[in-house]
PDB file of N, CA and C in Angstrom:
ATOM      1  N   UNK A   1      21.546  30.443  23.225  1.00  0.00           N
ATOM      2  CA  UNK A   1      20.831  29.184  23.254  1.00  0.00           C
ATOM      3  C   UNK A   1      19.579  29.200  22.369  1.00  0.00           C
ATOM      4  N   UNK A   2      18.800  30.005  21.942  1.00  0.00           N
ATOM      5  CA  UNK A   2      17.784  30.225  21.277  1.00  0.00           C
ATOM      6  C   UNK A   2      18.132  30.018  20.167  1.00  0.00           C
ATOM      7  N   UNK A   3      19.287  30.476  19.922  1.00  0.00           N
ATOM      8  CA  UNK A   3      19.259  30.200  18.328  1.00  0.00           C
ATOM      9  C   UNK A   3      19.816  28.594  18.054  1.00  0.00           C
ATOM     10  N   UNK A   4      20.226  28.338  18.719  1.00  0.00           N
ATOM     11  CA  UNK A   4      20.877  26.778  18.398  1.00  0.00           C
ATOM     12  C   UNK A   4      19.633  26.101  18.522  1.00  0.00           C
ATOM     13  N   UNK A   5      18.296  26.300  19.721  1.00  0.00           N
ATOM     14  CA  UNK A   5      17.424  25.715  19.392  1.00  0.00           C
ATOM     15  C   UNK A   5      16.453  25.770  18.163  1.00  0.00           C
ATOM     16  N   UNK A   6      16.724  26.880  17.596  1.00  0.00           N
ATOM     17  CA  UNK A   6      16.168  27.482  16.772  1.00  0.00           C
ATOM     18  C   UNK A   6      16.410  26.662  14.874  1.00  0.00           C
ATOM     19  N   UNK A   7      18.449  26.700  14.907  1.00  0.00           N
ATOM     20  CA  UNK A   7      18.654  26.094  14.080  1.00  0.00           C
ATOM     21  C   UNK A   7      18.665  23.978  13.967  1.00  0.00           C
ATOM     22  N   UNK A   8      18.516  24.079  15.265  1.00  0.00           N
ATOM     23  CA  UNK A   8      18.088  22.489  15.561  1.00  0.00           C
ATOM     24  C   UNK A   8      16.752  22.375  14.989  1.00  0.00           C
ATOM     25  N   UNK A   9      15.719  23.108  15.236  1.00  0.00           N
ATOM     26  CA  UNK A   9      14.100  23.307  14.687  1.00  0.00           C
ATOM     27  C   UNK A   9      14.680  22.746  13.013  1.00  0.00           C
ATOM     28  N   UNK A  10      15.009  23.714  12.596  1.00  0.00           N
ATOM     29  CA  UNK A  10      15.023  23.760  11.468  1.00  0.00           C
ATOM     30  C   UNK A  10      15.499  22.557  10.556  1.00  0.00           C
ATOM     31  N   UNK A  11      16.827  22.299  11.321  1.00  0.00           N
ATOM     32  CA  UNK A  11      17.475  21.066  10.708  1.00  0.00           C
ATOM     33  C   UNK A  11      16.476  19.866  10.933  1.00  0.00           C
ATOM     34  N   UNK A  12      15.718  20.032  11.740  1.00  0.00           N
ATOM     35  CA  UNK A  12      15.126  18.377  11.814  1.00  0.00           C
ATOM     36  C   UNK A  12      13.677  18.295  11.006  1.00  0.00           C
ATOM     37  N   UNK A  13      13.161  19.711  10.675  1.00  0.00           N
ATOM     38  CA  UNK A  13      12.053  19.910   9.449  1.00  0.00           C
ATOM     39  C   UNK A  13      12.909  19.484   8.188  1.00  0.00           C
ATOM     40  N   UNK A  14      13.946  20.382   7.976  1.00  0.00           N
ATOM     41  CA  UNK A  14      14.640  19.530   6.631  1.00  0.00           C
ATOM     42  C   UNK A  14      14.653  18.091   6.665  1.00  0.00           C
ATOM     43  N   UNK A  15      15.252  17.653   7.403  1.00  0.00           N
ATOM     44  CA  UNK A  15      15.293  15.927   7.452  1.00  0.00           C
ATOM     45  C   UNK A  15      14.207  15.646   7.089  1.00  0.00           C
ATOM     46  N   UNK A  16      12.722  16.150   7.861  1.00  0.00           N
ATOM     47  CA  UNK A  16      11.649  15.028   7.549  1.00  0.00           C
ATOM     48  C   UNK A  16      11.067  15.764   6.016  1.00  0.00           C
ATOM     49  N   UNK A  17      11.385  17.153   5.616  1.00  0.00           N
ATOM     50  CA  UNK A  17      10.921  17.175   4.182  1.00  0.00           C
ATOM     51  C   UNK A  17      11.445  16.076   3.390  1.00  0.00           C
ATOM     52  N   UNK A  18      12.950  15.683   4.040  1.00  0.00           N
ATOM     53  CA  UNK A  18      13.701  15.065   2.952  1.00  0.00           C
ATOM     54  C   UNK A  18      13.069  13.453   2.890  1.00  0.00           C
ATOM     55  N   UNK A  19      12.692  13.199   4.015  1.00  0.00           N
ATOM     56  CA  UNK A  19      12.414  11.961   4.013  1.00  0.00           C
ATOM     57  C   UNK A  19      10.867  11.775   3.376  1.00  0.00           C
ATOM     58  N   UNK A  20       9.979  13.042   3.439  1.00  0.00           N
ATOM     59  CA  UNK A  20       9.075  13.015   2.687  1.00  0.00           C
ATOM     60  C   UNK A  20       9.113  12.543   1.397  1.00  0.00           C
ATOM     61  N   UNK A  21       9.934  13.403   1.034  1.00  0.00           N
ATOM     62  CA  UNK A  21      10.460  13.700  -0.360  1.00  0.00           C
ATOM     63  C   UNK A  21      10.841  12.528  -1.160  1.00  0.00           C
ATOM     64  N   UNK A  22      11.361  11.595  -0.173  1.00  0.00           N
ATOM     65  CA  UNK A  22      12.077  10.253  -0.803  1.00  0.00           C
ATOM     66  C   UNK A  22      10.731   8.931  -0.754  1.00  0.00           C
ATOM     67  N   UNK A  23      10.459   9.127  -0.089  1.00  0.00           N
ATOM     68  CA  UNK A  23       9.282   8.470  -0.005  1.00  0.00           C
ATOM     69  C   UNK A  23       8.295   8.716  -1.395  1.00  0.00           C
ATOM     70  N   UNK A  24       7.835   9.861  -1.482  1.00  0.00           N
ATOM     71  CA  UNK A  24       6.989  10.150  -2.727  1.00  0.00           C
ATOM     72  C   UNK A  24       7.825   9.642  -3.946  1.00  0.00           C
ATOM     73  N   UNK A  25       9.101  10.016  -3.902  1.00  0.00           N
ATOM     74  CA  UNK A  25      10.053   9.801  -5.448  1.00  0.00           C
ATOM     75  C   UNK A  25      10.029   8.114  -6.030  1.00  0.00           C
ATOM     76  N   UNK A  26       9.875   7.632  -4.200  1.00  0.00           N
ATOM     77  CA  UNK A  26      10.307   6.260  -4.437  1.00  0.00           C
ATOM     78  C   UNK A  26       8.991   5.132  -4.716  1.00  0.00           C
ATOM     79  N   UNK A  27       7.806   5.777  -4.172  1.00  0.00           N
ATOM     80  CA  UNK A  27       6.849   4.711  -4.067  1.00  0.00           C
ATOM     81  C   UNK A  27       6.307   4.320  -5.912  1.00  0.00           C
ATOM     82  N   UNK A  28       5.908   2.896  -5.212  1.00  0.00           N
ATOM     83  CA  UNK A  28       5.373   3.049  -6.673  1.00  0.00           C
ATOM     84  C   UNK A  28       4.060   1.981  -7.006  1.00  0.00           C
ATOM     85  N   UNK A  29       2.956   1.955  -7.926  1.00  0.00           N
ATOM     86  CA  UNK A  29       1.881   1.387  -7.780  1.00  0.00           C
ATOM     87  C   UNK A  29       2.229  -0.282  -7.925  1.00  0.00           C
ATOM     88  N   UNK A  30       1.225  -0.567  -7.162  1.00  0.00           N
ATOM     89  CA  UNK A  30       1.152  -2.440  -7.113  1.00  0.00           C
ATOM     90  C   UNK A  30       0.706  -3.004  -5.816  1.00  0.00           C
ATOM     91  N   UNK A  31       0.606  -4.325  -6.085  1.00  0.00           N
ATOM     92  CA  UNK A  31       0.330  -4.705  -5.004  1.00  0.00           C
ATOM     93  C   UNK A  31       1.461  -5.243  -3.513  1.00  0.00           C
ATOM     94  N   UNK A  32       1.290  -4.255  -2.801  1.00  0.00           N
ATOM     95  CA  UNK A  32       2.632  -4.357  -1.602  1.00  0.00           C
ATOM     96  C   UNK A  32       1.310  -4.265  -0.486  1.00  0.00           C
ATOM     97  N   UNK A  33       2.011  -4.691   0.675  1.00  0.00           N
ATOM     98  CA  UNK A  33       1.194  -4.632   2.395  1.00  0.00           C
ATOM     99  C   UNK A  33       0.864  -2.818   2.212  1.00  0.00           C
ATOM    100  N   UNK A  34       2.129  -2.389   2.161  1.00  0.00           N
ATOM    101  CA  UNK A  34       2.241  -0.430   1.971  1.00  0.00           C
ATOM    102  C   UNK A  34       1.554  -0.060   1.653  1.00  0.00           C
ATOM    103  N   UNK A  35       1.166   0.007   0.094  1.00  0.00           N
ATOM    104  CA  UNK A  35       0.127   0.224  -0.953  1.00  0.00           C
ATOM    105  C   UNK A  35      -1.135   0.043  -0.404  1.00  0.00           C
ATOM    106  N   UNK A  36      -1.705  -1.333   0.300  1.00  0.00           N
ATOM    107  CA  UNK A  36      -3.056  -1.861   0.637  1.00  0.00           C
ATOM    108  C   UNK A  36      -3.255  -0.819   1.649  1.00  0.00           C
ATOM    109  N   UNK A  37      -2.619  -0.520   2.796  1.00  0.00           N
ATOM    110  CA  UNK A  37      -2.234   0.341   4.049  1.00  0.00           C
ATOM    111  C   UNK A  37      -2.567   1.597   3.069  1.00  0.00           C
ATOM    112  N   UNK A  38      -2.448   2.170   2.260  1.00  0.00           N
ATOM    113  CA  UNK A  38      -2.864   3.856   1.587  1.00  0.00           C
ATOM    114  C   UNK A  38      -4.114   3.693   1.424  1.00  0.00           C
ATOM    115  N   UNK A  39      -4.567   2.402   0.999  1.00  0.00           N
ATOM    116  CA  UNK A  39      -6.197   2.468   0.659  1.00  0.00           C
ATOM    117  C   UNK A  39      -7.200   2.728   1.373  1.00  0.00           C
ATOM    118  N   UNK A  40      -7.661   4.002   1.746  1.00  0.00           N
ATOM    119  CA  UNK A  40      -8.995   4.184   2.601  1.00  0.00           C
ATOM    120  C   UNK A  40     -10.015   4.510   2.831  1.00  0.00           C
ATOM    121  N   UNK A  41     -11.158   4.026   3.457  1.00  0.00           N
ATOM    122  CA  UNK A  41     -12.713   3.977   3.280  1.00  0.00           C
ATOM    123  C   UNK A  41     -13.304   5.398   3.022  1.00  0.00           C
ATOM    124  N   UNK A  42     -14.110   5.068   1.455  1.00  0.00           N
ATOM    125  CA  UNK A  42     -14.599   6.371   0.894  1.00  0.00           C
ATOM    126  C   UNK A  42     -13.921   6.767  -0.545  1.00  0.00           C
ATOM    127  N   UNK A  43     -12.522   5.858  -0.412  1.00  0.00           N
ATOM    128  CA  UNK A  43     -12.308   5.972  -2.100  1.00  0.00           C
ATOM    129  C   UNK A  43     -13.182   5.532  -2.856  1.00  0.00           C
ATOM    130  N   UNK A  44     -13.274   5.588  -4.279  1.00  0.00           N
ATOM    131  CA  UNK A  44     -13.502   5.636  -5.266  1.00  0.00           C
ATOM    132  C   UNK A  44     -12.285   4.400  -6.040  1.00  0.00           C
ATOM    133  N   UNK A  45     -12.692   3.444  -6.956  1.00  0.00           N
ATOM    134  CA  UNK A  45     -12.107   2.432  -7.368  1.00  0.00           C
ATOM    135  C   UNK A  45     -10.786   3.082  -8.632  1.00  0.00           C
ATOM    136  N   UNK A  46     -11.258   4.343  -9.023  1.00  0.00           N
ATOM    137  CA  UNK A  46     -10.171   5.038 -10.220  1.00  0.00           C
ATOM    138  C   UNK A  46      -8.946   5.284  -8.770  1.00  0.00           C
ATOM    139  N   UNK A  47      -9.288   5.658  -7.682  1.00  0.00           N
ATOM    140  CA  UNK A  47      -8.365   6.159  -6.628  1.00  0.00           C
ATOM    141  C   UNK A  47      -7.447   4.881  -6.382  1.00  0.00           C
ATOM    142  N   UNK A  48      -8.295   3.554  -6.228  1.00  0.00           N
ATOM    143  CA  UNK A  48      -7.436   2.639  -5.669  1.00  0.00           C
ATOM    144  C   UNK A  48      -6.780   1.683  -6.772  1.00  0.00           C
ATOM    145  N   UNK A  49      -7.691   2.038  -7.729  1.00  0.00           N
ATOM    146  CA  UNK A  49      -6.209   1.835  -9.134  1.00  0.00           C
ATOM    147  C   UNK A  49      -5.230   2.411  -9.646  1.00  0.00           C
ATOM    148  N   UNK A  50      -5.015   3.824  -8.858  1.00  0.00           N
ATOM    149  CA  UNK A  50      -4.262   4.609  -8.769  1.00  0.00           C
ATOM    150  C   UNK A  50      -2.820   3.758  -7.823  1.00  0.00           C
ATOM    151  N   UNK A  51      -3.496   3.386  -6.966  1.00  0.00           N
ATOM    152  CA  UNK A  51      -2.446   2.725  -6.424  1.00  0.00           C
ATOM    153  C   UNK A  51      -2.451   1.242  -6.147  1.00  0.00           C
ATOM    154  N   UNK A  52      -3.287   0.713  -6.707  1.00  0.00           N
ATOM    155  CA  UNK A  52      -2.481  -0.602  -7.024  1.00  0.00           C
ATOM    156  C   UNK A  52      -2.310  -0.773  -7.874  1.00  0.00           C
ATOM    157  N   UNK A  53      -2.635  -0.460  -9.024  1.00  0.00           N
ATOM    158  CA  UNK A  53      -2.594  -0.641 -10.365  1.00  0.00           C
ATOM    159  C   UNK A  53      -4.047  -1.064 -11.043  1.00  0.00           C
ATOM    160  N   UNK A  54      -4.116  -1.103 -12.555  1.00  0.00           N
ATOM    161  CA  UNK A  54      -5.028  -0.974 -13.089  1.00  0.00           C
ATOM    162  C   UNK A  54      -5.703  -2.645 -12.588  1.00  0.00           C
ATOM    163  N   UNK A  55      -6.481  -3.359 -13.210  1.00  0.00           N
ATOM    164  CA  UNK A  55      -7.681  -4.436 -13.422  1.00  0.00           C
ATOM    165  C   UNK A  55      -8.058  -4.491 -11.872  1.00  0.00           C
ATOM    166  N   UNK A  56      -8.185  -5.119 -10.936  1.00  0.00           N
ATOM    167  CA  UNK A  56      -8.927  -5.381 -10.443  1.00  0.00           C
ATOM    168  C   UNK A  56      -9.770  -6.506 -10.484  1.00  0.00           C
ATOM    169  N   UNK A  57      -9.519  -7.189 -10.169  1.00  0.00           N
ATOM    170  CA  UNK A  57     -10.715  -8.663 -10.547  1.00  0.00           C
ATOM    171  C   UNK A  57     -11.797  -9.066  -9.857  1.00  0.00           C
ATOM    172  N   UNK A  58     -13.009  -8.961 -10.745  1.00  0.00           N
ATOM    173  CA  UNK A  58     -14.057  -9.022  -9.529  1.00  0.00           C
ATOM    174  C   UNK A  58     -14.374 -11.286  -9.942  1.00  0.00           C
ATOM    175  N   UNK A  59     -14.259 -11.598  -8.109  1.00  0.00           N
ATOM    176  CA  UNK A  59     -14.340 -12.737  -7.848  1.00  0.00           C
ATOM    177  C   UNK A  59     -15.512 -13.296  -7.792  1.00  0.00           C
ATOM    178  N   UNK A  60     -16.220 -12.311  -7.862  1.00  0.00           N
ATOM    179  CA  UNK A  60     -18.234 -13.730  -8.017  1.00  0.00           C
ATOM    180  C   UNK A  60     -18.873 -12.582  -7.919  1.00  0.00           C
ATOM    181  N   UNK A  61     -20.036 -12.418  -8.650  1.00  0.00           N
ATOM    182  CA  UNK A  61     -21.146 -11.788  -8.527  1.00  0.00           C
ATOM    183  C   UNK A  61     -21.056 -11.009 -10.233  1.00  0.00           C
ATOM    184  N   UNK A  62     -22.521 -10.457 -10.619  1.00  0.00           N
ATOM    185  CA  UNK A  62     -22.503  -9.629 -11.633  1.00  0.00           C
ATOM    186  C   UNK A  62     -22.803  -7.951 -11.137  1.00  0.00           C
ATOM    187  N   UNK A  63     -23.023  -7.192 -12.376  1.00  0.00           N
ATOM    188  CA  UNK A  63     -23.151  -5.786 -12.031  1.00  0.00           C
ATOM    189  C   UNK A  63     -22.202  -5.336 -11.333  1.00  0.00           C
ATOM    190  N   UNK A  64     -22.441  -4.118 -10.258  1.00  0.00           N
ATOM    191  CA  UNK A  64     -21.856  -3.757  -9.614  1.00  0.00           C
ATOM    192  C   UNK A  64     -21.132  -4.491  -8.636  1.00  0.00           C
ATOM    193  N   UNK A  65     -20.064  -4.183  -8.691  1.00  0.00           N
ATOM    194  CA  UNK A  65     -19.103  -5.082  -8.010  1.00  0.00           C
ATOM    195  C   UNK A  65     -18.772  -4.510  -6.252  1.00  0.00           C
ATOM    196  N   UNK A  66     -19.087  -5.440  -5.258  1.00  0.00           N
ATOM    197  CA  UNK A  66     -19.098  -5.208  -3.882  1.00  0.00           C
ATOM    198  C   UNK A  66     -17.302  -5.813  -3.836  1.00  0.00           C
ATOM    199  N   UNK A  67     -16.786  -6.750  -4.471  1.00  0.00           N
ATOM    200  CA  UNK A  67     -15.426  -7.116  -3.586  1.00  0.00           C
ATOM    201  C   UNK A  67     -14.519  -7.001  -5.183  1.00  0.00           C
ATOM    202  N   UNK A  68     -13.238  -6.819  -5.052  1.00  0.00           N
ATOM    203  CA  UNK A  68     -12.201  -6.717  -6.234  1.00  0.00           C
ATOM    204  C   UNK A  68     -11.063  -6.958  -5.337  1.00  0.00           C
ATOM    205  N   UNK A  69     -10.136  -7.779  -6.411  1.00  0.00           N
ATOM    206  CA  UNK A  69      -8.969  -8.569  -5.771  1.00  0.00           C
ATOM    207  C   UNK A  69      -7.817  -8.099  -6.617  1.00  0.00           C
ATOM    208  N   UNK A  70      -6.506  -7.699  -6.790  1.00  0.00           N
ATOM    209  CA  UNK A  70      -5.429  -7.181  -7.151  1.00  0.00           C
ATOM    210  C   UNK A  70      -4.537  -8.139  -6.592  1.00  0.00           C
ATOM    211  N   UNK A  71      -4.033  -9.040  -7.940  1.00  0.00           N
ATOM    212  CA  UNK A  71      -2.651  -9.979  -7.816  1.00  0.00           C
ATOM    213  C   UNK A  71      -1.653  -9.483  -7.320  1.00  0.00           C
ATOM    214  N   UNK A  72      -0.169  -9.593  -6.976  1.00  0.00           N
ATOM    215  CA  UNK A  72       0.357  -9.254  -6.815  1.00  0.00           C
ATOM    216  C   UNK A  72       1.738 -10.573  -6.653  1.00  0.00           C
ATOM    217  N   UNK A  73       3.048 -10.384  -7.054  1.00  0.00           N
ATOM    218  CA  UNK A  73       4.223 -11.205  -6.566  1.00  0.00           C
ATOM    219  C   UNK A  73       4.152 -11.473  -4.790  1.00  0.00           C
ATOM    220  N   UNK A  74       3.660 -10.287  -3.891  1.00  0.00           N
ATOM    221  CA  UNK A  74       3.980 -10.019  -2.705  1.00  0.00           C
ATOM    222  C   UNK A  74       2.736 -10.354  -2.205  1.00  0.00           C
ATOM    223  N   UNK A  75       1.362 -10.559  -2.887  1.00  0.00           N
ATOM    224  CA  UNK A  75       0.142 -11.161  -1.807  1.00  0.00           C
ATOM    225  C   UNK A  75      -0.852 -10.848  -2.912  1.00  0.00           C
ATOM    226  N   UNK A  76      -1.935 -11.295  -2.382  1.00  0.00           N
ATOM    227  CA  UNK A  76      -3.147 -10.442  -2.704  1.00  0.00           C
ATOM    228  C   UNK A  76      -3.854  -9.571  -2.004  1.00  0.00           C
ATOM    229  N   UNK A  77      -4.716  -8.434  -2.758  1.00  0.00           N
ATOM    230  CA  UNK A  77      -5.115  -7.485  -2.389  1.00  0.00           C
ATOM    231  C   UNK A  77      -6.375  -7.147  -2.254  1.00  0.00           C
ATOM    232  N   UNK A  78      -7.609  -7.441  -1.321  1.00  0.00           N
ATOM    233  CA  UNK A  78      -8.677  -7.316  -1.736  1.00  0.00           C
ATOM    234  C   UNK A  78      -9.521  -6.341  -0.797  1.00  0.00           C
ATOM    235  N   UNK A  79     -10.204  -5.847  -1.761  1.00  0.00           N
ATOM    236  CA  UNK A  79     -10.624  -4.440  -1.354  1.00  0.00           C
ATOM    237  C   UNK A  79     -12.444  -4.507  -1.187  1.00  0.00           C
ATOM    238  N   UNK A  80     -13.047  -4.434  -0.260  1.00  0.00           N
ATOM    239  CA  UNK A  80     -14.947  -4.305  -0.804  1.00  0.00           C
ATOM    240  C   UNK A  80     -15.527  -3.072  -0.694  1.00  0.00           C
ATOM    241  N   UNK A  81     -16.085  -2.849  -2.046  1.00  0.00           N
ATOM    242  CA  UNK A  81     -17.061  -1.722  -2.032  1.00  0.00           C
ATOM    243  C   UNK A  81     -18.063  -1.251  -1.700  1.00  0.00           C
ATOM    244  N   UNK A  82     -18.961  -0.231  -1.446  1.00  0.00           N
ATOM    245  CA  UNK A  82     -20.521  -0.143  -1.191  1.00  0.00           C
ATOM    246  C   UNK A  82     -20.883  -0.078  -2.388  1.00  0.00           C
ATOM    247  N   UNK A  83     -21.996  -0.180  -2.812  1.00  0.00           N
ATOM    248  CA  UNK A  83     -23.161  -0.053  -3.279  1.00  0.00           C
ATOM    249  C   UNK A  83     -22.948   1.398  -4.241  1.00  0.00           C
ATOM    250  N   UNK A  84     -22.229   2.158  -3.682  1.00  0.00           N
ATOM    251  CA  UNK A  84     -21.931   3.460  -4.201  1.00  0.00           C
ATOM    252  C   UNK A  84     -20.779   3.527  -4.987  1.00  0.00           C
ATOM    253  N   UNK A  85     -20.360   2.474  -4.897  1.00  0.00           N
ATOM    254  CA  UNK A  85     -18.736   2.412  -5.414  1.00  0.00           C
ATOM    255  C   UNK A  85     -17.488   3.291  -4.527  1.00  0.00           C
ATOM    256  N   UNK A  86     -17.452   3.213  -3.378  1.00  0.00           N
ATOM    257  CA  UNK A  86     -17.136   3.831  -2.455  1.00  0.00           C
ATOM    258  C   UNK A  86     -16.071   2.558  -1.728  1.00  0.00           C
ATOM    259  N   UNK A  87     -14.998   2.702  -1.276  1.00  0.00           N
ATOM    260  CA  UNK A  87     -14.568   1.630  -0.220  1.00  0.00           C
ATOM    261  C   UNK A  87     -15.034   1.404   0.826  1.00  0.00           C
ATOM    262  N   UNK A  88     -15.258   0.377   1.731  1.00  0.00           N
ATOM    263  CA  UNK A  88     -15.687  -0.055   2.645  1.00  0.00           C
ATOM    264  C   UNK A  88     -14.295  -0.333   3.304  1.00  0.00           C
ATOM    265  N   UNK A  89     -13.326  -1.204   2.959  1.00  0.00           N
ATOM    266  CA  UNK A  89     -12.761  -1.840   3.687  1.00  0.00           C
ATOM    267  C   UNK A  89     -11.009  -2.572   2.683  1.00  0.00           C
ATOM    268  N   UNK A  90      -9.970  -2.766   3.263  1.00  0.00           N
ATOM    269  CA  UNK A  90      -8.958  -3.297   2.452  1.00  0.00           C
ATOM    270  C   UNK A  90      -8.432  -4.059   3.195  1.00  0.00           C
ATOM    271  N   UNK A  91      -7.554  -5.604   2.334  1.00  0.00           N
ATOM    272  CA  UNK A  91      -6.981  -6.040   3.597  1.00  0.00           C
ATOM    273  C   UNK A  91      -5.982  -6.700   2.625  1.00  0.00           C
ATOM    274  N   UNK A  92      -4.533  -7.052   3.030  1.00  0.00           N
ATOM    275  CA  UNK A  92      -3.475  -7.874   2.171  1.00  0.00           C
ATOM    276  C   UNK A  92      -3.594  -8.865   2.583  1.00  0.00           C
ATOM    277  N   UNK A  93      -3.728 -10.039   1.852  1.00  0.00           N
ATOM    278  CA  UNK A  93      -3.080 -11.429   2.144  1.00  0.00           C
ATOM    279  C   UNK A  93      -2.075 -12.091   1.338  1.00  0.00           C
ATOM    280  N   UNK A  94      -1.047 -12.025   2.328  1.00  0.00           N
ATOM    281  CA  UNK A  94       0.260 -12.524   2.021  1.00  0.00           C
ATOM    282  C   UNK A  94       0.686 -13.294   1.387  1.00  0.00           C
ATOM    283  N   UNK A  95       1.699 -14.061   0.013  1.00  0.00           N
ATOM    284  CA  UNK A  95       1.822 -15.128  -0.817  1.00  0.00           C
ATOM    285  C   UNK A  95       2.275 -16.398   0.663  1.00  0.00           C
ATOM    286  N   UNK A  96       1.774 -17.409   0.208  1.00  0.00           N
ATOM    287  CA  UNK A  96       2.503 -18.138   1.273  1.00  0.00           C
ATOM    288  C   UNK A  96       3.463 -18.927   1.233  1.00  0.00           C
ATOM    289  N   UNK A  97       4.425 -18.949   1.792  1.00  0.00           N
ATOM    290  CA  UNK A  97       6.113 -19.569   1.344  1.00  0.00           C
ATOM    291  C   UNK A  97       5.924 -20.974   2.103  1.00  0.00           C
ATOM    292  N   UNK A  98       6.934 -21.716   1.697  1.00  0.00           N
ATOM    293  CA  UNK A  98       6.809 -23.487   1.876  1.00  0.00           C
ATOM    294  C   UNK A  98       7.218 -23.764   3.055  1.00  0.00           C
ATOM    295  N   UNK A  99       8.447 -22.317   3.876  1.00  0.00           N
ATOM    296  CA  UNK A  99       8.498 -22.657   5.183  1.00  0.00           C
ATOM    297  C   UNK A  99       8.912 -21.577   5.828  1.00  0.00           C
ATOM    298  N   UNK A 100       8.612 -21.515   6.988  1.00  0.00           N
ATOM    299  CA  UNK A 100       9.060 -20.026   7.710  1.00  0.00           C
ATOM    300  C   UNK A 100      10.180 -19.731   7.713  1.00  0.00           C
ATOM    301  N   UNK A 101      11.548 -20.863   7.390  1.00  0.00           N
ATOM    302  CA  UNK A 101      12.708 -20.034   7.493  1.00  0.00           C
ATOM    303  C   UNK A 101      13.085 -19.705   5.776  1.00  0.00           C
ATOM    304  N   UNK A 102      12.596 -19.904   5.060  1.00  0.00           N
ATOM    305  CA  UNK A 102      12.963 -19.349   3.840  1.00  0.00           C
ATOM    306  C   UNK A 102      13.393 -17.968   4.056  1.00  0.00           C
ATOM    307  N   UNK A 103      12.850 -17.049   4.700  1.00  0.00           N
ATOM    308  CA  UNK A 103      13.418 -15.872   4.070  1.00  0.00           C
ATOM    309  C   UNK A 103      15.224 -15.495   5.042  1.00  0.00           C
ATOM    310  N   UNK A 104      15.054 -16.365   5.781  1.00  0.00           N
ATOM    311  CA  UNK A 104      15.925 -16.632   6.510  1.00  0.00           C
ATOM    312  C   UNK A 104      17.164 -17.028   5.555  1.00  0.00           C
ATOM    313  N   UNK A 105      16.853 -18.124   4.876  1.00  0.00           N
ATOM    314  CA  UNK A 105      17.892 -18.595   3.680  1.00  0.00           C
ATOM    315  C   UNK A 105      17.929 -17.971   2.515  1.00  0.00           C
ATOM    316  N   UNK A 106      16.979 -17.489   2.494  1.00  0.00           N
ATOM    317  CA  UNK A 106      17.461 -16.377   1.182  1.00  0.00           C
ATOM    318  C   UNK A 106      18.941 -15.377   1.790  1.00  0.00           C
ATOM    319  N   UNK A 107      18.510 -15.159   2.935  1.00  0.00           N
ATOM    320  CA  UNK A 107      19.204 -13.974   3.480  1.00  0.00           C
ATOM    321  C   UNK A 107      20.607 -14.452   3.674  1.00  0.00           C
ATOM    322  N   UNK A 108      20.432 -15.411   4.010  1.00  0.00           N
ATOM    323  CA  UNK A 108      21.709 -16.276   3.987  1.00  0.00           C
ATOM    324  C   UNK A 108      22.682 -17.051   2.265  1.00  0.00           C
ATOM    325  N   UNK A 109      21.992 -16.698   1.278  1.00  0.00           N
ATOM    326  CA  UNK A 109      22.025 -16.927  -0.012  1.00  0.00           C
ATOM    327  C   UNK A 109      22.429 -18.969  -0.118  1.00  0.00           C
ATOM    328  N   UNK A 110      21.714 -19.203   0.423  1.00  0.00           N
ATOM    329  CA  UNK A 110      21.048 -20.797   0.513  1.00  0.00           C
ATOM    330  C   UNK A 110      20.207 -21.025   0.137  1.00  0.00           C
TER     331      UNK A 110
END
């Protein structure tokens, strides 16, 4: 019995390397809910253009920039900085569709 628990151990570390694994191969920069969700307080703005991608748009103010917004097909992305250029805070807001069952009819190819 030890060893079956043993090779059960094992098999289910492989699985989650693998699923690690697919995850890293697969992700990729932009603006997604996912992406916004990686961004966290204390980055650095080269970090979070790392993963959303490059520009950044700063929406009002000069100099140093406290808030930056990242377009996206899937929402927008807006992120505020300190003073340090440091993150404070991230949050997605969603594109908004004309009616709640759209994705419903997409799915349905209607």
């Amino acid at each position: 019995m030890p060893r079956t628990v043993f090779l059960l151990g094992v098999a289910l570390l492989l699985v989650a390397l693998a699923f690690l694994a697919t995850d890293a191969l697969l992700w990729r920069p932009g603006v997604t809910e996912a992406n916004v969700r990686r961004v966290r307080a204390g980055m650095t703005l080269q970090e979070v253009q790392a993963i959303l991608g490059e520009g950044g748009k700063i929406p009002f103010g000069y100099g140093a920039p406290a808030l930056r917004m990242w377009e996206g097909g899937a929402g927008v992305a807006v992120v505020s900085f300190t003073t340090a250029g440091r993150v404070m805070d991230a949050a997605f807001l969603p594109a908004a569709t004309a009616s709640p069952l759209d994705p419903l009819r997409k799915a349905l190819g209607r």
